[in-house]
Protein backbone atom coordinates (compact mmCIF):
# COMPACT_ATOMS: atom_id res chain seq x y z
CA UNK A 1 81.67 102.27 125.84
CA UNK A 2 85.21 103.72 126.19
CA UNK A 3 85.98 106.46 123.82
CA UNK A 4 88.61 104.54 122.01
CA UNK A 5 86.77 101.32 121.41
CA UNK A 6 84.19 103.51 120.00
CA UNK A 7 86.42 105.20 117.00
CA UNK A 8 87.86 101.29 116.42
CA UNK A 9 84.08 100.20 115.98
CA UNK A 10 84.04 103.17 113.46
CA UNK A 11 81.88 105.55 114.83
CA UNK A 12 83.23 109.68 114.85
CA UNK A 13 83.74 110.68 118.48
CA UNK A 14 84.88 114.38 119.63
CA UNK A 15 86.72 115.56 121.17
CA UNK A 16 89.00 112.10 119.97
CA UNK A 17 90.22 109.81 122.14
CA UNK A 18 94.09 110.95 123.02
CA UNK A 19 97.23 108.71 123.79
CA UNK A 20 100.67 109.12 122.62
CA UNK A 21 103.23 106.30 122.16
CA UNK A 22 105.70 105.44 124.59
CA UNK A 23 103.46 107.84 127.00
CA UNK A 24 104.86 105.71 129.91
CA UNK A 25 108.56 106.39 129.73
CA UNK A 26 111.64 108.64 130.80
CA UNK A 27 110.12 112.23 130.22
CA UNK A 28 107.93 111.46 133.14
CA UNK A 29 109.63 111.85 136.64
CA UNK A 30 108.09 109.03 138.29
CA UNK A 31 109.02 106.76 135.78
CA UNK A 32 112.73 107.48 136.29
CA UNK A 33 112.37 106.50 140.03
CA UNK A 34 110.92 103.09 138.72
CA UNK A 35 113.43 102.77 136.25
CA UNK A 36 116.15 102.94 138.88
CA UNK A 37 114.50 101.07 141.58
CA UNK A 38 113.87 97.99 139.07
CA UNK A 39 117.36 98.13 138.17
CA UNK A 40 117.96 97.18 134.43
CA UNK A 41 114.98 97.60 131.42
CA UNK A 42 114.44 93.99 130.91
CA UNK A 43 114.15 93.64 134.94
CA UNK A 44 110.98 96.38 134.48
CA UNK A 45 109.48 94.99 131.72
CA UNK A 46 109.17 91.35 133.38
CA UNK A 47 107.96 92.63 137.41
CA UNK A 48 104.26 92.81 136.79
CA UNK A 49 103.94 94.82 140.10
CA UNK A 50 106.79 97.54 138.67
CA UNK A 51 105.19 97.38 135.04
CA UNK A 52 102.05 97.80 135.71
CA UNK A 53 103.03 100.82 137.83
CA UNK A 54 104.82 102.68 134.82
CA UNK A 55 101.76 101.44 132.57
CA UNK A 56 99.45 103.22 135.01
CA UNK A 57 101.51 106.74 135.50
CA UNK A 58 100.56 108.80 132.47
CA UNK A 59 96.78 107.87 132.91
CA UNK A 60 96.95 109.18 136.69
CA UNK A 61 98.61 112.35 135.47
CA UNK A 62 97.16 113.43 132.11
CA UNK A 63 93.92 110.90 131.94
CA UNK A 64 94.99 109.99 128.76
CA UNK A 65 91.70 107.50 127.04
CA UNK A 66 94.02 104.49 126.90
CA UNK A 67 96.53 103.09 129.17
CA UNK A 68 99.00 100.90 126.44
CA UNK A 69 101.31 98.01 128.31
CA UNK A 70 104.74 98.97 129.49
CA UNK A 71 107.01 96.42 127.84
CA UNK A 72 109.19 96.08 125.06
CA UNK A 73 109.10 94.47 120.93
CA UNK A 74 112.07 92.63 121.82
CA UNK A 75 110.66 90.35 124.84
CA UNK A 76 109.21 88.13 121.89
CA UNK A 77 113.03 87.10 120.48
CA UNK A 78 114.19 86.62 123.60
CA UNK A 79 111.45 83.97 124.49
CA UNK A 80 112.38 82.49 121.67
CA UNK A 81 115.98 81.65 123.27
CA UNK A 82 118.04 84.60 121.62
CA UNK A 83 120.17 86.73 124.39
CA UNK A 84 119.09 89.92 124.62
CA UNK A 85 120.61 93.21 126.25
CA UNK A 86 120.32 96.79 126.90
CA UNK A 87 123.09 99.16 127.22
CA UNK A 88 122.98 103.12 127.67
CA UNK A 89 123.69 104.77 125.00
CA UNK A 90 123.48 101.81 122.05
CA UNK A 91 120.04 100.20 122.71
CA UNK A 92 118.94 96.73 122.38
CA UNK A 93 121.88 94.33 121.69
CA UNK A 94 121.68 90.46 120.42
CA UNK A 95 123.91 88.26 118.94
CA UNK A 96 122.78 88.27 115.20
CA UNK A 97 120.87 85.68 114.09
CA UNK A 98 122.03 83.51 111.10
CA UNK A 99 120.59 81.06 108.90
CA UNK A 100 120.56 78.03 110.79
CA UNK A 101 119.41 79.42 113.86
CA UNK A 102 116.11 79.62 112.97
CA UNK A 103 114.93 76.04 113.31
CA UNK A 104 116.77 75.97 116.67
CA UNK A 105 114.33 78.73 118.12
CA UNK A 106 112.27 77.87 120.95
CA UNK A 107 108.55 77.99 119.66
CA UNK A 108 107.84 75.40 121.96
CA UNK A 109 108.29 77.34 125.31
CA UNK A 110 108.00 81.38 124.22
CA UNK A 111 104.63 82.12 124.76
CA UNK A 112 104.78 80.36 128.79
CA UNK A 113 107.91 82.53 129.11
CA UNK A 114 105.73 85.29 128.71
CA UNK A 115 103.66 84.89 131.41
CA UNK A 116 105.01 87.71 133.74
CA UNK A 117 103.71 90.82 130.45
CA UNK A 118 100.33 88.80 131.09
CA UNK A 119 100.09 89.67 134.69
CA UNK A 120 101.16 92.76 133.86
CA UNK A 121 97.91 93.30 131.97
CA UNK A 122 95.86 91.78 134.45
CA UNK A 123 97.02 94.38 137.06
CA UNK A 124 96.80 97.23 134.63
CA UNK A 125 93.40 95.70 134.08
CA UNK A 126 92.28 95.56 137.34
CA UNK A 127 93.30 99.48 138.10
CA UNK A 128 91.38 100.79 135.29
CA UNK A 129 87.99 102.66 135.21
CA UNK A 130 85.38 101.86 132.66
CA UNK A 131 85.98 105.16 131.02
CA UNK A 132 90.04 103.68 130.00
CA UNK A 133 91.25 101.32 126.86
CA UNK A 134 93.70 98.89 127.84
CA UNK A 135 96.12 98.36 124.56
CA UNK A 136 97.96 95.18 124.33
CA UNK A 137 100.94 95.41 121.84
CA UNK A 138 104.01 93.89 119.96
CA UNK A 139 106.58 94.35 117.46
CA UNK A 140 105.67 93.09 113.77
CA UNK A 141 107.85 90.38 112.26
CA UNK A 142 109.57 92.59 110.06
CA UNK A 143 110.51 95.08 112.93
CA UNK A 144 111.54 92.48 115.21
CA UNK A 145 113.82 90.48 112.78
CA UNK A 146 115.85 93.39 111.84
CA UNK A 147 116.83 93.25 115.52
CA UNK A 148 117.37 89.40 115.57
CA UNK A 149 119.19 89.72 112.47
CA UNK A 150 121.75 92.61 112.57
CA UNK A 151 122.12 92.48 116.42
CA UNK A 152 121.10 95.98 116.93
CA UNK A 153 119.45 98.84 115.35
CA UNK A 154 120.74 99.65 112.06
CA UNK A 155 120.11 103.07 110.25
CA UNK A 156 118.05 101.40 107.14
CA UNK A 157 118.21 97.94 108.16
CA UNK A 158 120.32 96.67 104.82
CA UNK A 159 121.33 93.73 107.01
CA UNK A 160 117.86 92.02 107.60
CA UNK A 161 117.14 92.75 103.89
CA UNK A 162 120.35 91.21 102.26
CA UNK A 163 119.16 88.44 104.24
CA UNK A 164 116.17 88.21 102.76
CA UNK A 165 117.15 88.54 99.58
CA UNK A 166 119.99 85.88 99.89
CA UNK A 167 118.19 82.99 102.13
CA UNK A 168 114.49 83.76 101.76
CA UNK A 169 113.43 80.22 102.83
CA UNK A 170 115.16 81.09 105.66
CA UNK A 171 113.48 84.90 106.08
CA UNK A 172 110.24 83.21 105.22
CA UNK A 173 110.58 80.18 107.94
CA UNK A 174 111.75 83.62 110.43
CA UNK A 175 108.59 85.70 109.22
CA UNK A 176 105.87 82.50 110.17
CA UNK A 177 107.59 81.67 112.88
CA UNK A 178 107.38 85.00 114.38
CA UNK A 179 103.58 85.56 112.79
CA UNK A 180 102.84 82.58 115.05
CA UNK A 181 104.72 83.83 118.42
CA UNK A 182 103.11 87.25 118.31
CA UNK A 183 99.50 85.84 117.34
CA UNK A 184 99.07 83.98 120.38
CA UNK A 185 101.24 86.13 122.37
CA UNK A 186 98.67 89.25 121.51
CA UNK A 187 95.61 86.54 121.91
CA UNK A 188 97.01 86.20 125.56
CA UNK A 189 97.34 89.89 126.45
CA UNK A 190 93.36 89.78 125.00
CA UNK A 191 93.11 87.26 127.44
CA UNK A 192 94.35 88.55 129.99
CA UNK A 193 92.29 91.79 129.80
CA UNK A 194 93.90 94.10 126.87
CA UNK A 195 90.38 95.44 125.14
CA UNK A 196 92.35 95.97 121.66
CA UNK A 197 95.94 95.71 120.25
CA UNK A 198 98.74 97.23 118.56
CA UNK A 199 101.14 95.87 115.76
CA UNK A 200 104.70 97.96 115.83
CA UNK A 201 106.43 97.68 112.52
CA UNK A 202 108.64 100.83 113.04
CA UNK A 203 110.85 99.56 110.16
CA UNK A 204 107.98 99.45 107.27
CA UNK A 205 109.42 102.27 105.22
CA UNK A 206 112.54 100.72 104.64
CA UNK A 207 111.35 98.06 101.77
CA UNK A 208 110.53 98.20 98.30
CA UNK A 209 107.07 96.97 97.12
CA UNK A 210 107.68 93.33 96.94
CA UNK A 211 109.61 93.53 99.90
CA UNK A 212 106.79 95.39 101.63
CA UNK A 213 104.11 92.89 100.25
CA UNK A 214 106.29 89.87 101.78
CA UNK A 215 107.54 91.31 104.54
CA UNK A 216 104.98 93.52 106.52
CA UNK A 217 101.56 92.58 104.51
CA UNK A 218 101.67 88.44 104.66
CA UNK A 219 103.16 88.48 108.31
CA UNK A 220 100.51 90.71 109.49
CA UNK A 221 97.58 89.11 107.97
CA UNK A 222 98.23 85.78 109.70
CA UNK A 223 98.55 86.90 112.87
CA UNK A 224 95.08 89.37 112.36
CA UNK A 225 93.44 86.04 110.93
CA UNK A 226 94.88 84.30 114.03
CA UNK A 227 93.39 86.60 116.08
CA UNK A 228 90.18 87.01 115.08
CA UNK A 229 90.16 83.19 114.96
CA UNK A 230 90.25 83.40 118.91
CA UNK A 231 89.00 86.91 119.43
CA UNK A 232 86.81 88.48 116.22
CA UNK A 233 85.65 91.28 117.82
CA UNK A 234 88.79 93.07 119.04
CA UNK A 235 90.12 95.69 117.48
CA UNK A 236 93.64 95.65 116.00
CA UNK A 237 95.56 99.05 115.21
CA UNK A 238 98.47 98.35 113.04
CA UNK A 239 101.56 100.81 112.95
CA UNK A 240 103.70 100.38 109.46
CA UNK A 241 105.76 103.81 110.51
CA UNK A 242 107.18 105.07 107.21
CA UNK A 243 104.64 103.06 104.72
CA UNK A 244 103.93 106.36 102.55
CA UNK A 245 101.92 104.98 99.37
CA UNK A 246 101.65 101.46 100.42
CA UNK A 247 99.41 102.19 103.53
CA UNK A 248 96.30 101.76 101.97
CA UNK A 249 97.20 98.33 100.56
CA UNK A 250 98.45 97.23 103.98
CA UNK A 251 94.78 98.25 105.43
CA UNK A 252 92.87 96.37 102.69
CA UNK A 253 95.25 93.41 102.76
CA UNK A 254 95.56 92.71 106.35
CA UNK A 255 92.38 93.13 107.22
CA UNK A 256 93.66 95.53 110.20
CA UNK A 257 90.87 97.80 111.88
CA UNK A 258 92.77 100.86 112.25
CA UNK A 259 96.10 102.40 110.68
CA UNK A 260 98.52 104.34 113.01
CA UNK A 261 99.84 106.92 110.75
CA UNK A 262 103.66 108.51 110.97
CA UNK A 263 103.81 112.62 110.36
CA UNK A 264 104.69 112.32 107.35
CA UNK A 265 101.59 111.12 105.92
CA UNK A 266 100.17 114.39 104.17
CA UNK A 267 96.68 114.91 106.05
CA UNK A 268 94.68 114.51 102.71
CA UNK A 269 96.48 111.16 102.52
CA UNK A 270 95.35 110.51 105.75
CA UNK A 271 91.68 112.18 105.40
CA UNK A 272 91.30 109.57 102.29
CA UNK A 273 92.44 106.16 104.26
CA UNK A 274 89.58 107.42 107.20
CA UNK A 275 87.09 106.77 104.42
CA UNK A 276 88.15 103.25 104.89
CA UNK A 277 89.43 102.48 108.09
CA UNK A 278 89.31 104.69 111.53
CA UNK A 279 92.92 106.35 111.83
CA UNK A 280 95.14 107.30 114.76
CA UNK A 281 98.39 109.89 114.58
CA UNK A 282 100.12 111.57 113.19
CA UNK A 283 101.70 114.66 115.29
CA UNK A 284 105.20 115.17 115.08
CA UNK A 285 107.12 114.08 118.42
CA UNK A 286 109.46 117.54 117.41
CA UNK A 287 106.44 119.49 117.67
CA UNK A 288 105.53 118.68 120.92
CA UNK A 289 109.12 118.88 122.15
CA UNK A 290 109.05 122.48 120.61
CA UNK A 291 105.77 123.46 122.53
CA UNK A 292 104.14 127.23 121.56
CA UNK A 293 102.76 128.06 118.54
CA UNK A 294 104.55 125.04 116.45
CA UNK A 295 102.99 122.61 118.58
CA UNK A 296 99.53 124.26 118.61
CA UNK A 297 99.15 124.84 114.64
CA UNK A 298 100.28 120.96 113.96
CA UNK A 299 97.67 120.05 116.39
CA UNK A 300 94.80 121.96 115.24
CA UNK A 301 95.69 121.22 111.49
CA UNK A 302 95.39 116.97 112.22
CA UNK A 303 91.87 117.86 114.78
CA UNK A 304 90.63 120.09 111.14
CA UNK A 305 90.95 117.79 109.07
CA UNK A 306 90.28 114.41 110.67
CA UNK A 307 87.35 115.32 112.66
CA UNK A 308 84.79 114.47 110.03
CA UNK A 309 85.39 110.62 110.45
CA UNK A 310 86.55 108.24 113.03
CA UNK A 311 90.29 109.55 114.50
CA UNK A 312 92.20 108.62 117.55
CA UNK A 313 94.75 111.64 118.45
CA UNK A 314 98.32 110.82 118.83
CA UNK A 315 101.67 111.28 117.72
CA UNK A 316 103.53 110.46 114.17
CA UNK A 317 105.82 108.01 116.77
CA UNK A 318 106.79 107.89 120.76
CA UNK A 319 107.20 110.66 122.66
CA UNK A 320 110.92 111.65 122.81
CA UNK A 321 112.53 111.43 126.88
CA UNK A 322 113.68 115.42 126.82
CA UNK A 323 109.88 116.42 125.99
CA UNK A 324 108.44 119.09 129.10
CA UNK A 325 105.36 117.91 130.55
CA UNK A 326 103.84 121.20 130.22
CA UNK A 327 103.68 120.95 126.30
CA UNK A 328 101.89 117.65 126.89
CA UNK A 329 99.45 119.82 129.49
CA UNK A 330 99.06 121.61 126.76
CA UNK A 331 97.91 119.69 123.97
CA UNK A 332 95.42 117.50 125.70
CA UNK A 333 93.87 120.75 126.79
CA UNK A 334 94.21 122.14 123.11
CA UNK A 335 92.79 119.01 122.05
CA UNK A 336 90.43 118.45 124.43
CA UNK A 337 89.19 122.21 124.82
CA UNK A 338 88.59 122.75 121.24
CA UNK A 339 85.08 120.87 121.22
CA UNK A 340 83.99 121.85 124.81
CA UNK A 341 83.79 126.03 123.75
């Protein structure tokens, strides 16, 4: 069985399956040549022949133990009928969503608008050895509506939560609406050949505890029951970046196989939630931009103390663009070497 799938069926491998968010992106030189040849982001994310090429780099260079789909959290709003842009230097834009947009957006269509992400995954698919995990992903609802809401990224997203304080029909109507869209749009990436799943909710630290409960909990337990509905034996890693002391309710309530776990989560913290549910993380990006001895003691302090139970190595979030290749070198070999002496 590949490594990965092994730790998500909770069994201790080592050395750990290794992949690092955003792995396929614009540190990597051959990525920028894709990047420019496809022309804008969005154009890349929907060419299945171009996305499944930048899916495919990092495991041809580094043989990272999971290949994760090139594509983007914000593909799902835009399904839905919102406009959606990219611009150098600000990010995603989108008109911002208000109130009575919601009923107007286009359930009916979004997942079939989709369709070129799934034949992204079947290509990916179809390139992989045995030894490789193919991870599906998405944005949570929470994430994703702080970007339909405000229009762009916001430093702590106080516009999607004043609107969910002041309309939260509304919020609530946005959360199961997106719940719904990102169920069956994971269940077709499954489909289509992704062997387990990610949940993105980059914006969980943000909310208070009701807020959390309503916001990141429900949302994700529908789609997981969803899911498992079509699909109950694939794994699903959830990612509630910034979560602190409510990640251990978010793994009992959702019913999520594995936690993703930011570098901020003290490694005790972490060592305690692997009694519980396999866990994946939590490097600091900074250290492996930093390389040398920084790099090398934050690694080997995560491999001492997760290595007793089931761990996936990665970073506390994506990879940042200005990040030498060497100092990736590096740590798979640091990572990787450390069990084979």
């Amino acid at each position: 069985m590949k490594k990965l799938l092994t730790v998500l069926n909770g069994q201790k491998v080592f050395p750990p399956p290794l992949w690092i968010m955003r792995q396929a992106g614009r540190y990597l030189p051959e990525y920028r040549q894709i990047r420019q040849k496809a022309g804008s982001f969005l154009d890349l994310c929907y060419n299945p022949a171009l996305a499944a090429e930048v899916t495919l780099q990092p495991i041809r260079r580094f043989g990272f133990d999971a290949a994760i789909l090139f594509s983007d959290i914000l593909v799902v709003p835009q399904a839905l009928g919102r406009d959606l842009r990219f611009e150098e230097g600000r990010g995603p834009l989108m008109t911002p969503l208000q109130k009575q947009d919601i009923a107007r957006l286009d359930r009916k269509n979004a997942v079939s608008a989709l369709a070129p992400v799934f034949e992204t995954v079947a290509r990916v698919k179809a390139e992989l050895d045995n030894s490789t995990a193919l991870i599906g992903f998405c944005g949570a609802p929470w994430t994703v509506a702080t970007y339909m809401i405000a229009g762009h990224a916001t430093p702590e997203q106080a516009p999607a939560r004043l609107f969910a304080y002041l309309y939260p029909q509304e919020f609530a109507a946005l959360m199961q609406c997106l719940a719904d869209i990102s169920a069956e749009y994971l269940i077709c990436q499954i489909k289509a050949g992704a062997d387990c799943v990610q949940i993105f909710d980059s914006w969980a630290g943000v909310l208070d505890e009701e807020s959390f409960a309503q916001a990141c909990i429900a949302p994700v337990r529908s789609m997981v029951q969803k899911i498992r509905a079509v699909y109950p034996e694939v794994p699903i890693i959830a990612f509630p970046r910034g979560a602190g002391l409510f990640y251990q309710n978010y793994a009992e309530q959702t019913g999520v196989t594995a936690l993703g776990l930011d570098w901020t989560v003290p490694l005790p913290v972490a060592a305690k939630l692997q009694e519980n549910v396999p866990v994946q993380g939590n490097l600091d990006p900074l250290r492996l931009l930093a390389g040398g001895k920084i790099l090398a003691q934050g690694a080997e302090a995560i491999l001492s103390a997760l290595q007793d139970r089931p761990f996936i190595f990665n970073l506390g979030h994506g990879i940042t663009p200005q990040t030498p290749i060497s100092h990736v070198e590096a740590l798979i070999k640091q990572v990787r070497g450390r069990f084979e002496q």
